[in-house]
C-alpha atoms as a PDB file:
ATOM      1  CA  UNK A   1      22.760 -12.847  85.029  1.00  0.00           C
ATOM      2  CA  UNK A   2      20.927 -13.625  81.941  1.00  0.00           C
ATOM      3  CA  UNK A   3      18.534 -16.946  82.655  1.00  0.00           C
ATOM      4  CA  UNK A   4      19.070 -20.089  80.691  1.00  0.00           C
ATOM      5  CA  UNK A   5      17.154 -20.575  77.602  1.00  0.00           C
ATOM      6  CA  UNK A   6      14.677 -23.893  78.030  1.00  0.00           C
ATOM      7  CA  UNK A   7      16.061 -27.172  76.183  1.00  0.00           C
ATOM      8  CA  UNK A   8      15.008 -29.057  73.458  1.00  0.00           C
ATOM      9  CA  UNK A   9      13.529 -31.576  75.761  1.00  0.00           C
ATOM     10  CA  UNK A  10      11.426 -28.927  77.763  1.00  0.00           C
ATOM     11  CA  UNK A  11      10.053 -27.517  74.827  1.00  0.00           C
ATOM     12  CA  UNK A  12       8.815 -30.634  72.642  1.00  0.00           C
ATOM     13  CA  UNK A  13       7.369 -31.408  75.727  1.00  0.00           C
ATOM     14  CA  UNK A  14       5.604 -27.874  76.205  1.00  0.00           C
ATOM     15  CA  UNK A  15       4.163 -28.667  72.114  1.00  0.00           C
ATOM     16  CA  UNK A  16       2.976 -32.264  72.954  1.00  0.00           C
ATOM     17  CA  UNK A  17       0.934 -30.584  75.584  1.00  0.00           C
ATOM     18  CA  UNK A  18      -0.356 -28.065  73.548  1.00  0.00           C
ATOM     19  CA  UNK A  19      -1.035 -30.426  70.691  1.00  0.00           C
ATOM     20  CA  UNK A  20      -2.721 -33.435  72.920  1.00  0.00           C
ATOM     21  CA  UNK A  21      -4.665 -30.484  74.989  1.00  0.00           C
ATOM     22  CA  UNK A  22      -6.065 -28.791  71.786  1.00  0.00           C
ATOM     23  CA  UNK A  23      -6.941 -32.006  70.033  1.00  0.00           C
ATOM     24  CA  UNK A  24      -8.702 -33.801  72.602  1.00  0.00           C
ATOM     25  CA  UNK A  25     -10.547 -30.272  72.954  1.00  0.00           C
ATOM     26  CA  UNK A  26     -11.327 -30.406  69.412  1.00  0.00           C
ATOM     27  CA  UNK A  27     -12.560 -34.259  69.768  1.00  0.00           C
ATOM     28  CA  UNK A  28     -14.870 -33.287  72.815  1.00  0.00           C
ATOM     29  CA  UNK A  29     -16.137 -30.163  71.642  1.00  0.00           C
ATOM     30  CA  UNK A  30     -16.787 -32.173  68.138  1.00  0.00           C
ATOM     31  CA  UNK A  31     -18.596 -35.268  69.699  1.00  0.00           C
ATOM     32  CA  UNK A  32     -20.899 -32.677  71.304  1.00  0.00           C
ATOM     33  CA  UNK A  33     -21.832 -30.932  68.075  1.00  0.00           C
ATOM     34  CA  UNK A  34     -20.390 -27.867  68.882  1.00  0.00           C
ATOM     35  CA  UNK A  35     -17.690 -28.432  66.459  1.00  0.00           C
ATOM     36  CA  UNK A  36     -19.428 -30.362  63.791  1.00  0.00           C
ATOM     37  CA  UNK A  37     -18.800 -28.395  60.882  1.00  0.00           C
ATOM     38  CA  UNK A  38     -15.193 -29.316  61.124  1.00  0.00           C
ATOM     39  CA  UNK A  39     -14.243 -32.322  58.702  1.00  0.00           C
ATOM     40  CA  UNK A  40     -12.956 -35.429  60.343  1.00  0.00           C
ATOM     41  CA  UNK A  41      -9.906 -35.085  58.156  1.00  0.00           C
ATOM     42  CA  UNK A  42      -8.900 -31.958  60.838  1.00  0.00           C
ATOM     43  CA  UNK A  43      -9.358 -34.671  64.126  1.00  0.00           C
ATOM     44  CA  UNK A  44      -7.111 -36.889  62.056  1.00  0.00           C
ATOM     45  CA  UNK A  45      -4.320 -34.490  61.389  1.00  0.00           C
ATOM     46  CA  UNK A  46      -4.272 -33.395  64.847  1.00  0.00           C
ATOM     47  CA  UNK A  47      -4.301 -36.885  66.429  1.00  0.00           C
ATOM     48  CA  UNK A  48      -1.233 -37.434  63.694  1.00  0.00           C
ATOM     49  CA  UNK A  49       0.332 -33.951  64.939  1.00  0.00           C
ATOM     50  CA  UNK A  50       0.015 -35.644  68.749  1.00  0.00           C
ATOM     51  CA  UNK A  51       1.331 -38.840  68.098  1.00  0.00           C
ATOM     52  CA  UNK A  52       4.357 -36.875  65.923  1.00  0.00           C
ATOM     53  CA  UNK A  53       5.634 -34.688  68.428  1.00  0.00           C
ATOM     54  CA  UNK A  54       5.609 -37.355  71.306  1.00  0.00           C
ATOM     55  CA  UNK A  55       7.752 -39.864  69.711  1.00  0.00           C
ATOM     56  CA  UNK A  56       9.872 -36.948  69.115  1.00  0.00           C
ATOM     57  CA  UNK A  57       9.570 -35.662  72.538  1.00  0.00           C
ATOM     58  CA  UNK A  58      10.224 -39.653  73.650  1.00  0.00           C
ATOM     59  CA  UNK A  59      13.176 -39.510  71.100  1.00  0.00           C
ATOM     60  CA  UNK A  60      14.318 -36.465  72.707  1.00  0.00           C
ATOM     61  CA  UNK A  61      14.160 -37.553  76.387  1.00  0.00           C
ATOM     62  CA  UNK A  62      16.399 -41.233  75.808  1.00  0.00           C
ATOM     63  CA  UNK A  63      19.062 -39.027  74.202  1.00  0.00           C
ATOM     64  CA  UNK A  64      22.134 -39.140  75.728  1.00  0.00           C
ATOM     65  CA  UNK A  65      24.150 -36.503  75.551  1.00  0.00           C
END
């Protein structure tokens, strides 16, 4: 028996993980100076990225089917 491949829901919210894990890695590594060299153009995109894929995750999750 072949296993069930995840659903749309389960996987935005696997990438709005990802995406709010990396980027608030990215804004505590860069408040520490470890990341400084990175422009605050790349925080900005990624906080945009975050906020992106959770409305689409909350999209996703009031969808009836």
């Amino acid at each position: 028996m072949t296993p069930t491949p995840p659903s749309d829901t389960q996987v935005l919210a696997y990438l709005f993980a990802i995406s709010l894990a990396v980027t608030l890695i990215v804004y505590v590594l860069r408040g520490f100076t470890i990341l400084s060299f990175l422009p605050g153009g790349v925080l900005n995109l990624l906080i945009l990225l975050s906020i992106a894929i959770g409305i689409a995750y909350g999209v996703q999750k009031t969808r009836r089917y």
